[in-house]
PDB file of N, CA and C in Angstrom:
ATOM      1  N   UNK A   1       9.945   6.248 -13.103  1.00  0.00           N
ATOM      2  CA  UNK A   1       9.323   6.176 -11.789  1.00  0.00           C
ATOM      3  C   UNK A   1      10.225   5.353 -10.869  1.00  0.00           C
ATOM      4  N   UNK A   2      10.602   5.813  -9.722  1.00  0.00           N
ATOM      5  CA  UNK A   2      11.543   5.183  -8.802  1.00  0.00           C
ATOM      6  C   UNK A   2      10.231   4.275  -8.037  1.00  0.00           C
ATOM      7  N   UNK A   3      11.036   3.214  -7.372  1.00  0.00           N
ATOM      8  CA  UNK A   3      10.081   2.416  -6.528  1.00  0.00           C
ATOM      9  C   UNK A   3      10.756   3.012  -4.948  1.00  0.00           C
ATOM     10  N   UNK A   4      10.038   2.499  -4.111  1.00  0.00           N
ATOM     11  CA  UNK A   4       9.891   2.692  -2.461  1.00  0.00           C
ATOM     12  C   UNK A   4      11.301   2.398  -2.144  1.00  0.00           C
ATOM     13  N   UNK A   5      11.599   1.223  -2.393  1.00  0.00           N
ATOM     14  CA  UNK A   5      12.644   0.422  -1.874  1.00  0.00           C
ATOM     15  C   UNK A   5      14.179   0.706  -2.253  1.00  0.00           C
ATOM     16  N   UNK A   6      13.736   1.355  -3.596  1.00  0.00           N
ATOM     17  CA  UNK A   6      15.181   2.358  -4.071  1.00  0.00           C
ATOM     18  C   UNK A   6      15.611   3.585  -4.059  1.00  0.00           C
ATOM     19  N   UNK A   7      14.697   3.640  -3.250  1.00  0.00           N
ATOM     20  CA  UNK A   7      15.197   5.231  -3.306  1.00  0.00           C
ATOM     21  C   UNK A   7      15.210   5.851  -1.804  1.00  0.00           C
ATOM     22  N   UNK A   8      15.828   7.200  -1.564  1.00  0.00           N
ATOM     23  CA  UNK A   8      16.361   7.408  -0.639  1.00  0.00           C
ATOM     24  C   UNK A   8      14.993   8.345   0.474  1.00  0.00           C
ATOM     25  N   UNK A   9      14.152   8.004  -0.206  1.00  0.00           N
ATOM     26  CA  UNK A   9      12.901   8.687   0.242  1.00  0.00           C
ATOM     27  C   UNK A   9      12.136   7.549   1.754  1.00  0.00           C
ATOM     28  N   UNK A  10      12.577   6.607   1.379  1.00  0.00           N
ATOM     29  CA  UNK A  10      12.420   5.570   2.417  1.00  0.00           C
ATOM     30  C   UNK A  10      12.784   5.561   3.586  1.00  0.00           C
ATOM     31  N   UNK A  11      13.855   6.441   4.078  1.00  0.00           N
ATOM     32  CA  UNK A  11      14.628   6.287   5.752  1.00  0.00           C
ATOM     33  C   UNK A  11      13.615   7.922   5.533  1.00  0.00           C
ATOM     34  N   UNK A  12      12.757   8.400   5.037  1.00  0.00           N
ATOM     35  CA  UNK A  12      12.192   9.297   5.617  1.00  0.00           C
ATOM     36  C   UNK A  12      10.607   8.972   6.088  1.00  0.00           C
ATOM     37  N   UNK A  13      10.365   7.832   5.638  1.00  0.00           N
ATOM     38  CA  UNK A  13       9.334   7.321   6.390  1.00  0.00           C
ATOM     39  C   UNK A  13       9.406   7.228   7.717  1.00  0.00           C
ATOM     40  N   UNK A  14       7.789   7.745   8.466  1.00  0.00           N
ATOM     41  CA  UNK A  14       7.809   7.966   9.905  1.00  0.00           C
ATOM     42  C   UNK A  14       8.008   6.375  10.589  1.00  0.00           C
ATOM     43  N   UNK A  15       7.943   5.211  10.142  1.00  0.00           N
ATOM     44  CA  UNK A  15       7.729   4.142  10.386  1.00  0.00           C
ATOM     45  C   UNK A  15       8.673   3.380   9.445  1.00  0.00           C
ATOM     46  N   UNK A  16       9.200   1.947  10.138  1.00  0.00           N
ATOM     47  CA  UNK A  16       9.614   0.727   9.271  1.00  0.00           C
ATOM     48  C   UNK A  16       8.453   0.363   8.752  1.00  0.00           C
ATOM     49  N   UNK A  17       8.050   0.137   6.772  1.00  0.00           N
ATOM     50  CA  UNK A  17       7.517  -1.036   6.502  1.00  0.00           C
ATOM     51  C   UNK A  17       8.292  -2.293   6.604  1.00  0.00           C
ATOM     52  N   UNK A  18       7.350  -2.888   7.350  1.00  0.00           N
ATOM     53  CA  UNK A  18       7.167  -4.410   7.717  1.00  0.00           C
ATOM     54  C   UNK A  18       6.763  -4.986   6.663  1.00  0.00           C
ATOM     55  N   UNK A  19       5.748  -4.503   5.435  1.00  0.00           N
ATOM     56  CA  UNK A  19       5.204  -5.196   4.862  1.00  0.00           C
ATOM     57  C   UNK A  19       3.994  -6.267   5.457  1.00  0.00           C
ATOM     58  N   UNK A  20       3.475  -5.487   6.431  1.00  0.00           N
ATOM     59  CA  UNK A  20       2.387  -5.992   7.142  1.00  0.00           C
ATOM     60  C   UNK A  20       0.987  -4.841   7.651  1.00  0.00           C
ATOM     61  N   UNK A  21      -0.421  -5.533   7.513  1.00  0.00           N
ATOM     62  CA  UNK A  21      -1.595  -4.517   7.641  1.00  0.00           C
ATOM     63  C   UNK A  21      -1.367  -3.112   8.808  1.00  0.00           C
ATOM     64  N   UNK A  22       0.085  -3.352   9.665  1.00  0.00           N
ATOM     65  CA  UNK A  22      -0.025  -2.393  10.916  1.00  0.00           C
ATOM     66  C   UNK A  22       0.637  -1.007  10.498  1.00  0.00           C
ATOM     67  N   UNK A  23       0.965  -1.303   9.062  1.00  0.00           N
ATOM     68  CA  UNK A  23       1.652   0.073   8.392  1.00  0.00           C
ATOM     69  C   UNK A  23       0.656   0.782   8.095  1.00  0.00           C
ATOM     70  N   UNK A  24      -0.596   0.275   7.924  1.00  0.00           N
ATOM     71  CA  UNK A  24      -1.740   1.388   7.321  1.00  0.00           C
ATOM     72  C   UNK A  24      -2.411   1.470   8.815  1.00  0.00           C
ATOM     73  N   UNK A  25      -4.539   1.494   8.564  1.00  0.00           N
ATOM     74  CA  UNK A  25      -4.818   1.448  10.140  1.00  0.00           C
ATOM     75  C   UNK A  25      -4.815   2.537  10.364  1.00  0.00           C
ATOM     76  N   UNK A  26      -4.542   2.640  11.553  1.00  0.00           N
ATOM     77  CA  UNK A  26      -5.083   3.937  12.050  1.00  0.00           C
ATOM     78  C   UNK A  26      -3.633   4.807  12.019  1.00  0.00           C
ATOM     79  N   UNK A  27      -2.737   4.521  11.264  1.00  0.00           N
ATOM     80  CA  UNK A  27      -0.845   5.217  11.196  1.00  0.00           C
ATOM     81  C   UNK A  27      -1.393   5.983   9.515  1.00  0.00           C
ATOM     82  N   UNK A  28      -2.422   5.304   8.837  1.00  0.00           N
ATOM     83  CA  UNK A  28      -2.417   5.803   7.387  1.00  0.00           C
ATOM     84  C   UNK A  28      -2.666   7.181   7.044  1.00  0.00           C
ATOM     85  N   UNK A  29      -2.514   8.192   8.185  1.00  0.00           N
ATOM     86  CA  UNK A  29      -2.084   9.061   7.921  1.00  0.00           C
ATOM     87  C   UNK A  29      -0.882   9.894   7.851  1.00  0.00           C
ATOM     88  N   UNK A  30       0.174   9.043   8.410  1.00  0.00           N
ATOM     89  CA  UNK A  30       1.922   9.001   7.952  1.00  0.00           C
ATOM     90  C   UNK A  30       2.158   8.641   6.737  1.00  0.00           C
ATOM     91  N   UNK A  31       1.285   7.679   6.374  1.00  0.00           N
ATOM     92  CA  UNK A  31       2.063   6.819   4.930  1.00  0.00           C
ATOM     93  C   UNK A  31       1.200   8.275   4.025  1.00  0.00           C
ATOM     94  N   UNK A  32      -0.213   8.664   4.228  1.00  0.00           N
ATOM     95  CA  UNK A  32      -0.693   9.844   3.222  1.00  0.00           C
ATOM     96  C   UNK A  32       0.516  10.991   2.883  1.00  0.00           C
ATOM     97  N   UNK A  33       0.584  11.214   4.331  1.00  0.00           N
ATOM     98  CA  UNK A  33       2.027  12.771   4.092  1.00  0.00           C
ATOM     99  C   UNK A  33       2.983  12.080   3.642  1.00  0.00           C
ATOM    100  N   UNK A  34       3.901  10.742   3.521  1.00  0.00           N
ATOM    101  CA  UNK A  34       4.270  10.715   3.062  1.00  0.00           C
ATOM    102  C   UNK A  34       4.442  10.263   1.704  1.00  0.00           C
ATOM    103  N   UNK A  35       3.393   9.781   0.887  1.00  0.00           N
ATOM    104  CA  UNK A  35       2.890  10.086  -0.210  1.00  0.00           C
ATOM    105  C   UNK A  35       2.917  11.416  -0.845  1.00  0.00           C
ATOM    106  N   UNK A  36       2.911  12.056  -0.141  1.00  0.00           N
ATOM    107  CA  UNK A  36       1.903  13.458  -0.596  1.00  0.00           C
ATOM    108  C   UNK A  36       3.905  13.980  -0.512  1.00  0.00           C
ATOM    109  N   UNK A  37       4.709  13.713   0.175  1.00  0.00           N
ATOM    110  CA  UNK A  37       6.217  14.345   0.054  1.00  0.00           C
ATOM    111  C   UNK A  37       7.376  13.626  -1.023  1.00  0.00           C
ATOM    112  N   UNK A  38       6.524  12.908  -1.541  1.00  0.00           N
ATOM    113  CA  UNK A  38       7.587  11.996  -2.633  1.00  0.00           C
ATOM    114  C   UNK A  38       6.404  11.364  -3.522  1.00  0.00           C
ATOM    115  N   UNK A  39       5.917  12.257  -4.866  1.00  0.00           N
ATOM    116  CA  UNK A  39       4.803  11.612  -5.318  1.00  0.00           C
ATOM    117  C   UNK A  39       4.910  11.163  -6.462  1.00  0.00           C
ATOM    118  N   UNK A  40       6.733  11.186  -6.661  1.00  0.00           N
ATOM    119  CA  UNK A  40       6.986  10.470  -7.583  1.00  0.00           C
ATOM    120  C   UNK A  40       7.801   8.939  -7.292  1.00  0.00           C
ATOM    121  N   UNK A  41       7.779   8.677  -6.214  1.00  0.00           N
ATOM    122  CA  UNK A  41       7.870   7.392  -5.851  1.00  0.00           C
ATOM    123  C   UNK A  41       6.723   6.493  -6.281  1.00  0.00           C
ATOM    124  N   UNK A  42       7.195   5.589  -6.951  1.00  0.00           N
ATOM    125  CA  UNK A  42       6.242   4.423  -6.743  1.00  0.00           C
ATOM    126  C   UNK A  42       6.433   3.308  -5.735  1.00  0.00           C
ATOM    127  N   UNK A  43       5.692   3.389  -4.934  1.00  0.00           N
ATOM    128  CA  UNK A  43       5.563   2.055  -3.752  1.00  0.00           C
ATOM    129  C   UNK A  43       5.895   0.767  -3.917  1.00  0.00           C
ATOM    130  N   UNK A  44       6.638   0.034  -3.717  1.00  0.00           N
ATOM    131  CA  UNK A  44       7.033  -1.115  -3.816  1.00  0.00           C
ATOM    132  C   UNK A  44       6.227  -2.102  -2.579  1.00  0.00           C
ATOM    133  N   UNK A  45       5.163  -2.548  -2.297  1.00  0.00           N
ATOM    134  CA  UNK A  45       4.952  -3.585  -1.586  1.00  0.00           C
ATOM    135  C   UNK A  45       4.655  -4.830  -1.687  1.00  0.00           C
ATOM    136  N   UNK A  46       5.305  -5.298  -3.227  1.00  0.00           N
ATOM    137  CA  UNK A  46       5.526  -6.272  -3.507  1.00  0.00           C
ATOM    138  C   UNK A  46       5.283  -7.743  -2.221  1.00  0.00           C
ATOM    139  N   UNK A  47       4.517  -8.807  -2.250  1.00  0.00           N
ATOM    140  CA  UNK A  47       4.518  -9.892  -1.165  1.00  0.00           C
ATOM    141  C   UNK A  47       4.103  -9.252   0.214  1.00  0.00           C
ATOM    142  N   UNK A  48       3.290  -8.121   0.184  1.00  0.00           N
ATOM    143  CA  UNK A  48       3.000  -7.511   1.375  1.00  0.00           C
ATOM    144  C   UNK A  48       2.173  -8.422   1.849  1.00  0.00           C
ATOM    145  N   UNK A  49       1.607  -8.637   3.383  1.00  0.00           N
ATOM    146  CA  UNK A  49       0.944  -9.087   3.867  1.00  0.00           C
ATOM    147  C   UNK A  49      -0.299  -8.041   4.617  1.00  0.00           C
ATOM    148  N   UNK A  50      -1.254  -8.073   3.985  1.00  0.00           N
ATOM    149  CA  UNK A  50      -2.206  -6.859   4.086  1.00  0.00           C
ATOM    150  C   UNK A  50      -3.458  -7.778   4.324  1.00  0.00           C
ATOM    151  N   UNK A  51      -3.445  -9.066   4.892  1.00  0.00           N
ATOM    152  CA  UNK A  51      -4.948  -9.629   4.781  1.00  0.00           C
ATOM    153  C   UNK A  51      -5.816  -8.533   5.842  1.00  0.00           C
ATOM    154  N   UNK A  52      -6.975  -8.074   6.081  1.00  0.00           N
ATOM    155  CA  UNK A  52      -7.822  -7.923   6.775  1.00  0.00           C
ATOM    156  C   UNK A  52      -7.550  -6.515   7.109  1.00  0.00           C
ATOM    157  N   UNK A  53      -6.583  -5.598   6.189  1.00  0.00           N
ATOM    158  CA  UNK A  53      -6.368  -4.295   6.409  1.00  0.00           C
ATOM    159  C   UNK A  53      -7.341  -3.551   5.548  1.00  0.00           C
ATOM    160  N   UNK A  54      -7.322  -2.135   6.887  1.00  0.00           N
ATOM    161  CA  UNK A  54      -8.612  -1.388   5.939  1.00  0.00           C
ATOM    162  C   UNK A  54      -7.717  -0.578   5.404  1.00  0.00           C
ATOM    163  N   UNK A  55      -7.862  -0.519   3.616  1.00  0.00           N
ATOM    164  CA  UNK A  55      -7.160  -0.162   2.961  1.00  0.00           C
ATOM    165  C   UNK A  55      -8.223   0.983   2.359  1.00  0.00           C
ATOM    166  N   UNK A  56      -8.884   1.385   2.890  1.00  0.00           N
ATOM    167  CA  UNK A  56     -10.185   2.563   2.232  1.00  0.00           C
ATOM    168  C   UNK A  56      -9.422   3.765   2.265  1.00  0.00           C
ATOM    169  N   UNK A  57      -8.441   4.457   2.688  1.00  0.00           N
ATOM    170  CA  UNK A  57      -8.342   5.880   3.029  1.00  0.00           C
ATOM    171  C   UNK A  57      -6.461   5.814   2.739  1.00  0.00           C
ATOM    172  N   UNK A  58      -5.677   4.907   2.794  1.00  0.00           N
ATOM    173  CA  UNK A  58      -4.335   4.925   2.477  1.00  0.00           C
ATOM    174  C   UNK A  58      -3.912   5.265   0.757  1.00  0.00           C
ATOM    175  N   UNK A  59      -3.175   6.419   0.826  1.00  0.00           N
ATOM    176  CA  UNK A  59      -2.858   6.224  -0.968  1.00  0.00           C
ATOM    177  C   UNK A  59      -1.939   5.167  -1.448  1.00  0.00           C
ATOM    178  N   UNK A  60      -3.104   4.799  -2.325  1.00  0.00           N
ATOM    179  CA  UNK A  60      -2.475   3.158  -2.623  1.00  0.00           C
ATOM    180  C   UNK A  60      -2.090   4.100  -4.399  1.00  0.00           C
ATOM    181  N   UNK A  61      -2.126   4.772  -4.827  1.00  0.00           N
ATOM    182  CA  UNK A  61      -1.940   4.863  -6.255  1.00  0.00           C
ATOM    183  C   UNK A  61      -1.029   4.497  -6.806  1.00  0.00           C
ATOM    184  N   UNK A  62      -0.879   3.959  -8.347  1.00  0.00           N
ATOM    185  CA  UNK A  62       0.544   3.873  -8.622  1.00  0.00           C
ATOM    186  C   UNK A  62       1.458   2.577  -7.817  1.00  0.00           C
ATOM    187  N   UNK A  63       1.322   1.722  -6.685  1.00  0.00           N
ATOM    188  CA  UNK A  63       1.604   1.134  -6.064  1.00  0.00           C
ATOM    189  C   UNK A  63       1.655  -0.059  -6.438  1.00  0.00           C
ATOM    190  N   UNK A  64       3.025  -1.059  -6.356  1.00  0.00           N
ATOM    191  CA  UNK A  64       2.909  -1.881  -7.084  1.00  0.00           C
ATOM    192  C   UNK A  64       2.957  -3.422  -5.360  1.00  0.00           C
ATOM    193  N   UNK A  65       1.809  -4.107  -5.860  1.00  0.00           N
ATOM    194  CA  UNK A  65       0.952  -5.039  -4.812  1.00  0.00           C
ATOM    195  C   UNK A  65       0.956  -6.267  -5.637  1.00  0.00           C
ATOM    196  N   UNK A  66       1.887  -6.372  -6.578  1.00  0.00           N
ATOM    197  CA  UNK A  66       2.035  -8.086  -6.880  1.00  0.00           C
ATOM    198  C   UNK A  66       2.456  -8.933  -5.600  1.00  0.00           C
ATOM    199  N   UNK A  67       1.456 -10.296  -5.846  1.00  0.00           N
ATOM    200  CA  UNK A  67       1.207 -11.383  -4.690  1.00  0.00           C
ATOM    201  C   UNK A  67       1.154 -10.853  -3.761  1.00  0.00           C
ATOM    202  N   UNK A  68       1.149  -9.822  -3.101  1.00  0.00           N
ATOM    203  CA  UNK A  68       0.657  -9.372  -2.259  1.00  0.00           C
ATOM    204  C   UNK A  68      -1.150  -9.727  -1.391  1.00  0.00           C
ATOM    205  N   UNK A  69      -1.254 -10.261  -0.344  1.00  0.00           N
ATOM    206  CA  UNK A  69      -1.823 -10.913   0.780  1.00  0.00           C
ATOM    207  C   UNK A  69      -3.797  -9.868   1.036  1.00  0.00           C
ATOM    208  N   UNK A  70      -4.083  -9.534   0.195  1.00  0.00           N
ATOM    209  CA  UNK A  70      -5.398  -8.589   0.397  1.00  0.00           C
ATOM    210  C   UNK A  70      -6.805  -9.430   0.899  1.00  0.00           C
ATOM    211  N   UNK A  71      -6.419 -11.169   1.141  1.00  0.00           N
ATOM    212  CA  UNK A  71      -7.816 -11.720   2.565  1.00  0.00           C
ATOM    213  C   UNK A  71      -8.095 -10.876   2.802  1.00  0.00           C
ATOM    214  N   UNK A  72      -9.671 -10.838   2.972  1.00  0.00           N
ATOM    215  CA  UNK A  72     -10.544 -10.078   3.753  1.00  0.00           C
ATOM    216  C   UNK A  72     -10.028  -8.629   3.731  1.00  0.00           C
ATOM    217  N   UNK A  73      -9.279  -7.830   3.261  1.00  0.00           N
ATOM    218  CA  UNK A  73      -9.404  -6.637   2.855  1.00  0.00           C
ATOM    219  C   UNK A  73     -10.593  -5.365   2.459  1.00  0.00           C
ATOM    220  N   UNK A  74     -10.268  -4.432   2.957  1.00  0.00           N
ATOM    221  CA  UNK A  74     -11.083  -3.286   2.941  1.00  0.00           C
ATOM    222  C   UNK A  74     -10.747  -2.564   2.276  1.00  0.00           C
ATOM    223  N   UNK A  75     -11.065  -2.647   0.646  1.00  0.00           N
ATOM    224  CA  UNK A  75     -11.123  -1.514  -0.495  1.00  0.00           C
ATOM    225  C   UNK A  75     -12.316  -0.987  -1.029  1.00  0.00           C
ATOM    226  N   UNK A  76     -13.487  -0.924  -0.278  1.00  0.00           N
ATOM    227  CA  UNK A  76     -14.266  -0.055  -1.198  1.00  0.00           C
ATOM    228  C   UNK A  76     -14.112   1.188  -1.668  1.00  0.00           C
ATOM    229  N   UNK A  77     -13.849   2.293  -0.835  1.00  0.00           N
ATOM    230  CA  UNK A  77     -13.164   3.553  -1.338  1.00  0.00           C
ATOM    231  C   UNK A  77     -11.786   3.794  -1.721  1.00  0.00           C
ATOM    232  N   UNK A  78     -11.195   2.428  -2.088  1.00  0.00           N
ATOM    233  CA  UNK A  78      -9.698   2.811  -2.221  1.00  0.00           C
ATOM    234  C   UNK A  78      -9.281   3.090  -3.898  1.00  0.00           C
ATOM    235  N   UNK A  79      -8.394   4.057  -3.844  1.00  0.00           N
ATOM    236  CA  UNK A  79      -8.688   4.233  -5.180  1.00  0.00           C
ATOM    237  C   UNK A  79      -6.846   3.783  -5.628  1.00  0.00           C
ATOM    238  N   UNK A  80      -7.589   2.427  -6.796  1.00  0.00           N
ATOM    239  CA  UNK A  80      -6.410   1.583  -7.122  1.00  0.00           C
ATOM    240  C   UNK A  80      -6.042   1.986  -8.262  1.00  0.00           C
ATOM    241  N   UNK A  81      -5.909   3.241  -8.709  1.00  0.00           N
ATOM    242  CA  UNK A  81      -5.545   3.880  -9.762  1.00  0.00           C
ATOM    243  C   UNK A  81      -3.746   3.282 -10.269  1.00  0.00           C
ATOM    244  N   UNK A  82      -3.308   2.885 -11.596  1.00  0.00           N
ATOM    245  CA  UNK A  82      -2.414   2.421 -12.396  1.00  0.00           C
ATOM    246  C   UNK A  82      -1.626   1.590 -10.994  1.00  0.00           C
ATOM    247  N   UNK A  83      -2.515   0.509 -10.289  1.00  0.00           N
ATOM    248  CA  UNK A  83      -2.133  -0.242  -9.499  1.00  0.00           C
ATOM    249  C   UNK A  83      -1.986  -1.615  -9.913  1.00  0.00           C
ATOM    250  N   UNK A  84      -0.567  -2.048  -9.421  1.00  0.00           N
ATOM    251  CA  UNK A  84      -0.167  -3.621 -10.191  1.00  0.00           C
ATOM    252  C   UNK A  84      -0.805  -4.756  -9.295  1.00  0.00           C
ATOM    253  N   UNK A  85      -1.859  -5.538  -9.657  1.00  0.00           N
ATOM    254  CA  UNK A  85      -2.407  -6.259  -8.928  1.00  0.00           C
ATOM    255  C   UNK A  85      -2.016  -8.110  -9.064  1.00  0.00           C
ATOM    256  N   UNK A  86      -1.067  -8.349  -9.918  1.00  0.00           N
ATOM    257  CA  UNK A  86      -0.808  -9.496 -10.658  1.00  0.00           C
ATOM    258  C   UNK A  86      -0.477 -10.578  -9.011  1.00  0.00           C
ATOM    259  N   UNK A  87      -1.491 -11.451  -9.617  1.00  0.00           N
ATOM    260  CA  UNK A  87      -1.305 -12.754  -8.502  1.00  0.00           C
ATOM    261  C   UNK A  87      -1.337 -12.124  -7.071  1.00  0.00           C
ATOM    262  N   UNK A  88      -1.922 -10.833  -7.065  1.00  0.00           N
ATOM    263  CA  UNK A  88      -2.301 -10.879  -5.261  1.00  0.00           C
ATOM    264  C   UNK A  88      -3.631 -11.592  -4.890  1.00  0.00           C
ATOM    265  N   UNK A  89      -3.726 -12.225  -3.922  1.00  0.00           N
ATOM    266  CA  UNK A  89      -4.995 -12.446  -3.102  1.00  0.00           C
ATOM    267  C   UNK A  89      -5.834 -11.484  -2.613  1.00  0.00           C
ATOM    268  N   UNK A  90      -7.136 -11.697  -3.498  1.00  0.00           N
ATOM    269  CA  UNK A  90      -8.231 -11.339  -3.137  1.00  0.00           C
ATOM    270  C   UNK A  90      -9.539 -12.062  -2.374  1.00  0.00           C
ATOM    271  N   UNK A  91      -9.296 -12.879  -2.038  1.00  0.00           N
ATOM    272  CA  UNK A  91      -9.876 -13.769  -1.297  1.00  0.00           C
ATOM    273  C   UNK A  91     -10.589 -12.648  -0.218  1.00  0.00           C
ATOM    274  N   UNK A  92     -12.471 -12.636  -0.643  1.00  0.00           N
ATOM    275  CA  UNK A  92     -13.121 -12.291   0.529  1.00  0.00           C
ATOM    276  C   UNK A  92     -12.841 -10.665   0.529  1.00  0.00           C
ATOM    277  N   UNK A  93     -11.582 -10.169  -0.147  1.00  0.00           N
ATOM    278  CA  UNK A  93     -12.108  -8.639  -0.238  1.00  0.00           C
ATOM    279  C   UNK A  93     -12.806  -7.900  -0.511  1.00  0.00           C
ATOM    280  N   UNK A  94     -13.202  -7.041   0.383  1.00  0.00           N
ATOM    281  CA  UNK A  94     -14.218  -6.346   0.143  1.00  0.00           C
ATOM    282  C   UNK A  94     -14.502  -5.067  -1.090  1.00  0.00           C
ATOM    283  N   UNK A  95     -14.592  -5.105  -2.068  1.00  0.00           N
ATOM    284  CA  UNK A  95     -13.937  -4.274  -3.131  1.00  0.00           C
ATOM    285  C   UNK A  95     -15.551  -3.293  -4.100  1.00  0.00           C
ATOM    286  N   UNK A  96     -16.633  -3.609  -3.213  1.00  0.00           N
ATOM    287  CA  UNK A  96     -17.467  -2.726  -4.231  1.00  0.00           C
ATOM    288  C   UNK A  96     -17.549  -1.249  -4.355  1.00  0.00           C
TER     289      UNK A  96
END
């Protein structure tokens, strides 16, 4: 499995990740297609800063979110399928 950050699938993203909540939002339907065009990438957002992002509808699968920033986060419908969660903040997310 290639990650985000190595591979050449990345300068085809419609957007710079920042590694900040304004990559998902109301854009999370760029990051879906491009999910859906490289679905053997695995996501690298390692130390992302995602506090208070609604993360319900972005494909997070497979995505690796160590220490990564999820305050007040919006996952109830998110589906965190073989997702690396080690030492991120969950503080206050919303996750039922």
């Amino acid at each position: 499995m290639r990650t985000l950050l190595r591979h050449r699938a990345r300068q085809d993203l419609p957007w710079q990740i920042n590694h900040t909540s304004k990559c998902f939002g109301r854009e999370y339907p760029f990051w879906n297609q491009w999910r859906a065009a490289y679905p053997d990438v695995r996501p690298d957002l390692r130390g992302a800063y995602l506090a208070e992002a609604d993360l319900t509808e972005p494909d997070l699968i497979n995505a690796d979110l160590r220490g990564v920033d999820l305050t007040k986060a919006e996952l109830e419908e998110a589906d965190l399928t073989r997702v690396t969660l080690i030492k991120a903040d969950l503080t206050e997310a919303e996750v039922d």
